[in-house]
C-alpha atoms as a PDB file:
ATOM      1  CA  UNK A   1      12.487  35.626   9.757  1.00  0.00           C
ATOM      2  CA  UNK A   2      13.158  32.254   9.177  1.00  0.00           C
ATOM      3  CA  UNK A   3      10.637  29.163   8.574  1.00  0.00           C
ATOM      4  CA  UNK A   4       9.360  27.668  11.596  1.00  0.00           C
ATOM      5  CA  UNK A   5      10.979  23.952  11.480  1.00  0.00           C
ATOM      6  CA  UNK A   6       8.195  21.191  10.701  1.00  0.00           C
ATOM      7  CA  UNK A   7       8.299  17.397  12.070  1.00  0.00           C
ATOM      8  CA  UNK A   8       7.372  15.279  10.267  1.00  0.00           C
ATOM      9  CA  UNK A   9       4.872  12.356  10.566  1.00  0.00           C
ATOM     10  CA  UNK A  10       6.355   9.623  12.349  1.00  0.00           C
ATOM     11  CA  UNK A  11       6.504   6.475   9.254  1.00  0.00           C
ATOM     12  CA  UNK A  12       3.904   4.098  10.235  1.00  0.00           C
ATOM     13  CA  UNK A  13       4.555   0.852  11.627  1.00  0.00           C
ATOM     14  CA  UNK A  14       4.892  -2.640  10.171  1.00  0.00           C
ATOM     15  CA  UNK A  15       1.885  -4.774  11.113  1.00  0.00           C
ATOM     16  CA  UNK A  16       4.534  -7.834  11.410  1.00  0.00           C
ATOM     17  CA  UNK A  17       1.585 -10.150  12.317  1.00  0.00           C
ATOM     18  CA  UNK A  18      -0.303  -9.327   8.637  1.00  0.00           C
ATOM     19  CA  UNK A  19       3.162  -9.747   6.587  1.00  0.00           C
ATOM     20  CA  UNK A  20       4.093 -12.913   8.787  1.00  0.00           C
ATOM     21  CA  UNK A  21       0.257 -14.816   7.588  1.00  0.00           C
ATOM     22  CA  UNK A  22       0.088 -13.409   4.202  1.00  0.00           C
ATOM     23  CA  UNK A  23       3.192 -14.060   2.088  1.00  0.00           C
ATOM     24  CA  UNK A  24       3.841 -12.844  -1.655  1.00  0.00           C
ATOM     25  CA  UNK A  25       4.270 -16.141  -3.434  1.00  0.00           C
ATOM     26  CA  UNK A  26       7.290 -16.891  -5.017  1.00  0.00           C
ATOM     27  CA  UNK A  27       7.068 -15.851  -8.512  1.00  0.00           C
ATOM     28  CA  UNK A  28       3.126 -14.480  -8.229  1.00  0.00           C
ATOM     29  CA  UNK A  29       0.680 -14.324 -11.727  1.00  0.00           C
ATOM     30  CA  UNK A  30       0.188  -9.906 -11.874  1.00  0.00           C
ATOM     31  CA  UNK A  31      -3.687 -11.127 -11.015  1.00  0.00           C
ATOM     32  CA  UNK A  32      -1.582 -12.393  -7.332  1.00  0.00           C
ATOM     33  CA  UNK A  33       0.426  -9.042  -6.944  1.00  0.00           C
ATOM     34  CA  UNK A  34      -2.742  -7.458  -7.677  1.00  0.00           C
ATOM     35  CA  UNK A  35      -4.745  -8.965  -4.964  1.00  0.00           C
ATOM     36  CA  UNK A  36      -2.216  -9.035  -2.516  1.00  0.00           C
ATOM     37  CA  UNK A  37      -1.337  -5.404  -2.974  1.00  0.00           C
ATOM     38  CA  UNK A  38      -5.059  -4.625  -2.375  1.00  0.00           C
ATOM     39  CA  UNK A  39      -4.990  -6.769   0.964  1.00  0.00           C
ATOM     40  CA  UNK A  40      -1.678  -5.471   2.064  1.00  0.00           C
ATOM     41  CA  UNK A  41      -3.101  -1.639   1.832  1.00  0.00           C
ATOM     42  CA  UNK A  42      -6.477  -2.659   3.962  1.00  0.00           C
ATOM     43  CA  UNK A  43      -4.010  -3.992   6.345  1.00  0.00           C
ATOM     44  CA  UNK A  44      -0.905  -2.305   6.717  1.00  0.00           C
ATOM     45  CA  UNK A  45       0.564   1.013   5.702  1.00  0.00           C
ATOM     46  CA  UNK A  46       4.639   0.371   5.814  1.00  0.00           C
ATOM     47  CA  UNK A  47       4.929   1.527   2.171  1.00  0.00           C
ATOM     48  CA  UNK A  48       2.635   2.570  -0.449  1.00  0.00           C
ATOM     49  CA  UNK A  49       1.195   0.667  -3.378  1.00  0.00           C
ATOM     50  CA  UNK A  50       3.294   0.823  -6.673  1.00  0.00           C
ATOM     51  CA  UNK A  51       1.921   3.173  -9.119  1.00  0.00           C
ATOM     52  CA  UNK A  52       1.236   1.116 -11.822  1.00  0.00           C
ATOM     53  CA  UNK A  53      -0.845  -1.410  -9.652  1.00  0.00           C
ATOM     54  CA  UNK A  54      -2.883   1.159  -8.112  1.00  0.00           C
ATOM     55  CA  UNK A  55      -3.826   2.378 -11.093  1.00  0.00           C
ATOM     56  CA  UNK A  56      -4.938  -1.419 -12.560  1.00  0.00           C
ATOM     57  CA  UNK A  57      -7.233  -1.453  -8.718  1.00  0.00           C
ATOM     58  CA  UNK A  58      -8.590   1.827  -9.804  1.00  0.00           C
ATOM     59  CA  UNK A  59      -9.423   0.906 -13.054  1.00  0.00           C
ATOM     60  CA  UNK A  60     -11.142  -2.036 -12.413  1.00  0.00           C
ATOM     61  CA  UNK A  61     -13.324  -0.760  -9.682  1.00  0.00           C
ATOM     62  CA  UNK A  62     -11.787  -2.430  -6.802  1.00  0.00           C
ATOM     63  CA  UNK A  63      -9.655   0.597  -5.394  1.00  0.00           C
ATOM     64  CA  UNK A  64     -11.253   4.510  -4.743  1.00  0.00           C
ATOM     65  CA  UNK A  65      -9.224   7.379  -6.595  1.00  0.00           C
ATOM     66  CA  UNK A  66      -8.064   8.642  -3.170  1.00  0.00           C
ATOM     67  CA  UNK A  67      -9.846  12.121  -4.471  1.00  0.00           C
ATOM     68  CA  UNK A  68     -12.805  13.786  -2.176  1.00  0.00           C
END
């Protein structure tokens, strides 16, 4: 019998008015990327966080794991 077929999630929406009032600065410090990453996430879930920043959040305290 074959697998019952599975939607899947509809991608979440760009929350325009967040990206339109908080800009990446042209050529930010890492400390910049780091804090706008953080806001971004609070605020809007078009893409996920790159690894490597996440990671740096987590390290530092300012980001949960993500685990139970």
């Amino acid at each position: 019998m074959p697998a019952p077929e599975t939607k899947s999630a509809p991608r979440p929406k760009l929350n325009r008015e967040w990206h339109l009032a908080h800009r990446m600065p042209k050529n930010p410090s890492y400390e910049q990327r780091l804090e706008w990453h953080a806001a971004h996430a609070a605020n809007c879930a078009c893409r996920e966080m790159p690894e490597t920043l996440r990671v740096e959040l987590v390290r530092r305290g300012l980001m949960g794991t993500g685990l139970p």
